[in-house]
Protein backbone atom coordinates (compact mmCIF):
# COMPACT_ATOMS: atom_id res chain seq x y z
CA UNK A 1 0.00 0.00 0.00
CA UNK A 2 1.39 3.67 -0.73
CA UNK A 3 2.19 5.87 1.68
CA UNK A 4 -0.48 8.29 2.68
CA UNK A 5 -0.51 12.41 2.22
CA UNK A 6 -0.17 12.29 5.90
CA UNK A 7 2.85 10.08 6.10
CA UNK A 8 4.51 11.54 2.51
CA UNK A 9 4.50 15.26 4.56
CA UNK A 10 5.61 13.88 7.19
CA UNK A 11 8.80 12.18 5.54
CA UNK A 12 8.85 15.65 3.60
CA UNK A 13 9.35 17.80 7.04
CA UNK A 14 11.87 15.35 8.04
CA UNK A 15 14.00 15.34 5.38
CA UNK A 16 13.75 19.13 5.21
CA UNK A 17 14.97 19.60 8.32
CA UNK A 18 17.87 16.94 8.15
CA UNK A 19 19.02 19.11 4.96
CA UNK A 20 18.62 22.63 6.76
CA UNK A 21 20.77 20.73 9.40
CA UNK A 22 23.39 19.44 7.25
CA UNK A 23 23.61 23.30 5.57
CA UNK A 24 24.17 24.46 8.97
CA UNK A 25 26.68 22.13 9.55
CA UNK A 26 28.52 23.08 6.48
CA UNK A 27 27.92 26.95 6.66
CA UNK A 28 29.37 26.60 10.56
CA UNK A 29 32.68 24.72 8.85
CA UNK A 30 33.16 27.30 5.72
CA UNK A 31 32.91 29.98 8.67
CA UNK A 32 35.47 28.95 10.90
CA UNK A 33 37.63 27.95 7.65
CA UNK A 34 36.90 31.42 6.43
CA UNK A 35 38.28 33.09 9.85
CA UNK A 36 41.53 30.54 9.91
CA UNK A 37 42.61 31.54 6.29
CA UNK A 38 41.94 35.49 7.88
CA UNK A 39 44.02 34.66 10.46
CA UNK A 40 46.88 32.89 8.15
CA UNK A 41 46.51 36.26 5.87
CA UNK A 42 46.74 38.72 9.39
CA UNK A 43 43.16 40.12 8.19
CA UNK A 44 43.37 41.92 11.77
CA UNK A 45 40.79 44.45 10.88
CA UNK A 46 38.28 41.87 9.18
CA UNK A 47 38.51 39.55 11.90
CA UNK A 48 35.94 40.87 14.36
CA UNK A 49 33.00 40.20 11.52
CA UNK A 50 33.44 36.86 12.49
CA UNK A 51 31.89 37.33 15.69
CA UNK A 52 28.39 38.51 17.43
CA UNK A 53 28.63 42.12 19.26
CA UNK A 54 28.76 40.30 22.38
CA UNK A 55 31.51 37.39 22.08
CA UNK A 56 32.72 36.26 24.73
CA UNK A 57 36.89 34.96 23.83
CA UNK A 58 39.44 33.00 25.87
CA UNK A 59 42.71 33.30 23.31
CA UNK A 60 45.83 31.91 24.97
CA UNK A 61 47.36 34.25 27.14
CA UNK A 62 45.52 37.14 25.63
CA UNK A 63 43.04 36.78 28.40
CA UNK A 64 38.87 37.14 28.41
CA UNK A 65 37.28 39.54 26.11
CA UNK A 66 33.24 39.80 26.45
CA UNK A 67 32.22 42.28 23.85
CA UNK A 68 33.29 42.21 20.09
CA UNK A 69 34.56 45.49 20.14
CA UNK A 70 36.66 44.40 23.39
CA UNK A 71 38.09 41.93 21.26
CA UNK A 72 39.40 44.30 18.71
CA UNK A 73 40.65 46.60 21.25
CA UNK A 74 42.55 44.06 23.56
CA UNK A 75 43.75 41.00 21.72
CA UNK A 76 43.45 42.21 17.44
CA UNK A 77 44.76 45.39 17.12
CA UNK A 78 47.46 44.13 19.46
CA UNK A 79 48.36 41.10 17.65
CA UNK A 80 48.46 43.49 14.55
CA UNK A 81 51.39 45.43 15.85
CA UNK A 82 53.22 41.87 16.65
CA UNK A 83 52.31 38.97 14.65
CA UNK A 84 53.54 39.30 10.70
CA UNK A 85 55.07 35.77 10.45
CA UNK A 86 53.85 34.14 7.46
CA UNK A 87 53.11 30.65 9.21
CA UNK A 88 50.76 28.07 7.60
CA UNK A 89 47.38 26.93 9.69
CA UNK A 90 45.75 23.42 9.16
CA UNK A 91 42.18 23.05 10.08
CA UNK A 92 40.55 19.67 11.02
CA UNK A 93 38.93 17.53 12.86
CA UNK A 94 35.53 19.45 13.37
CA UNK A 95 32.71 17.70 15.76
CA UNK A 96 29.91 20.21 15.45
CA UNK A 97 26.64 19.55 17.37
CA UNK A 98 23.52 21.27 16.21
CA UNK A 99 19.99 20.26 17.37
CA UNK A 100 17.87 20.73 14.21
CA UNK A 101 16.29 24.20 13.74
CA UNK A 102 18.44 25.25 17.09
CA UNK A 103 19.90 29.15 16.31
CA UNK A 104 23.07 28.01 18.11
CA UNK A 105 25.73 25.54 18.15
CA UNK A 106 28.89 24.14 19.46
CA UNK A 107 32.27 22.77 17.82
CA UNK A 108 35.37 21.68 18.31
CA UNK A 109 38.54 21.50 16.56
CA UNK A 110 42.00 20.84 16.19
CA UNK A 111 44.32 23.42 15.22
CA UNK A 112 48.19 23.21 13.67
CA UNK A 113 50.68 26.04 12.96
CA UNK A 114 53.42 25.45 10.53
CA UNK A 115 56.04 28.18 11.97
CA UNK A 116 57.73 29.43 8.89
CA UNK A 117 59.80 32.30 10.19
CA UNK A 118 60.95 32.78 13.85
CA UNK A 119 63.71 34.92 15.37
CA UNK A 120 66.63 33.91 17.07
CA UNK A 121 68.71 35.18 19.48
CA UNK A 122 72.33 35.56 17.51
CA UNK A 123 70.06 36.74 14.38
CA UNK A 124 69.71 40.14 13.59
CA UNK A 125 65.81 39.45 12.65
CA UNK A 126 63.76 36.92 11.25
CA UNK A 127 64.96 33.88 9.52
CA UNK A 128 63.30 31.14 7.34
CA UNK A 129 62.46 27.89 9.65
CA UNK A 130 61.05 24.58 8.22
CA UNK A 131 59.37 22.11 11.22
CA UNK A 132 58.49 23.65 14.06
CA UNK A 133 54.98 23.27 15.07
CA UNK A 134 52.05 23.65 17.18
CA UNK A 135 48.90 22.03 17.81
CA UNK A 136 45.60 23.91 19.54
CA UNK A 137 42.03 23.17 20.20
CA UNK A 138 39.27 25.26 19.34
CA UNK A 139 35.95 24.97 21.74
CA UNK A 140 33.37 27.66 19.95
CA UNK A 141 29.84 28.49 20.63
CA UNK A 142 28.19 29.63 17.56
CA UNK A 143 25.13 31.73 16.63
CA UNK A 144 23.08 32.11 13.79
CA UNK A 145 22.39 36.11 12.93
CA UNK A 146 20.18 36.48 10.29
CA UNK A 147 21.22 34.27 7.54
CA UNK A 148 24.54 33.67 8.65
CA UNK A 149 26.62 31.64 11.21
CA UNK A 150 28.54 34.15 13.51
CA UNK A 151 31.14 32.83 16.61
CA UNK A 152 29.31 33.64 20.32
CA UNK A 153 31.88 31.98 22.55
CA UNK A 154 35.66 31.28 21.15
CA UNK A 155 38.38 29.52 23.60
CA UNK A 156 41.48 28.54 22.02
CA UNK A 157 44.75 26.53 23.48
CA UNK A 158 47.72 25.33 22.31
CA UNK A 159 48.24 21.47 23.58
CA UNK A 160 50.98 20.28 21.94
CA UNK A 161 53.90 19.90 22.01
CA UNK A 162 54.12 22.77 24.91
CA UNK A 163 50.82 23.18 26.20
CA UNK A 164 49.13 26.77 27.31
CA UNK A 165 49.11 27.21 31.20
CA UNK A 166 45.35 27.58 32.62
């Protein structure tokens, strides 16, 4: 026997919202892939559109920021002035949890930076390095505003091969 009209919508508002999920999922990704390849190209100033007005970051030893505009005051514009090492970032392992139609979610990732210039002591200035690295994890709240996917919560720590102090 066919399915009904009854049981066809049903199977209809099911699959919609497993694909709505899924887009979600995938927007959330290109997002925080978007804001890694922002942070490879020191995109200081376009950084903060990654986030709601009132993010709350934990960066390393950059300390708490609860406002998006304390973000860019505190930690950005700072790293700005000191950070303009062209190092490499990988992106991976993402486990993103998303209820379906929920207007938030939450993710986690890991995180490796390919050092590619450091300084030394007996150097007068930078010098090209091959192999040193770092790996970080990335817990994130995120929020949907409007159309889009937005970070509400960002804490970020480097684990290995020298972890972060708490």
């Amino acid at each position: 026997m066919p399915p009904s009209i009854e049981e066809l919508a049903g199977e209809l508002q099911e699959l919609r919202a497993r694909v709505r999920r899924h887009d979600d999922i995938e927007a959330i990704k290109a997002l925080h892939r978007r804001y890694i390849r922002a942070l490879a190209d020191r995109d200081w100033h376009g950084l903060p559109e990654f986030f709601t007005d009132d993010a709350v970051t934990d960066i390393r030893w950059h300390g708490r920021t609860e406002s998006k505009q304390e973000l860019e005051d505190k930690v950005l514009n700072e790293l700005a002035d000191l950070v303009t090492s062209p190092d490499g970032y990988i992106l991976s392992s993402p486990v993103i949890e998303l209820e379906p139609g929920a207007d938030t979610a939450t993710g986690e990732w890991t995180w490796h930076r390919h050092i590619c210039q450091g300084n030394v002591g007996f150097a007068s200035g930078p010098i090209r390095v091959w192999g040193p690295w770092m790996e970080g994890r990335y817990r994130c709240v995120y929020q949907r505003v409007g159309d889009d996917w937005k970070f509400k919560d960002v804490w970020f720590r480097v684990v290995l091969p020298d972890p972060d102090p708490e």
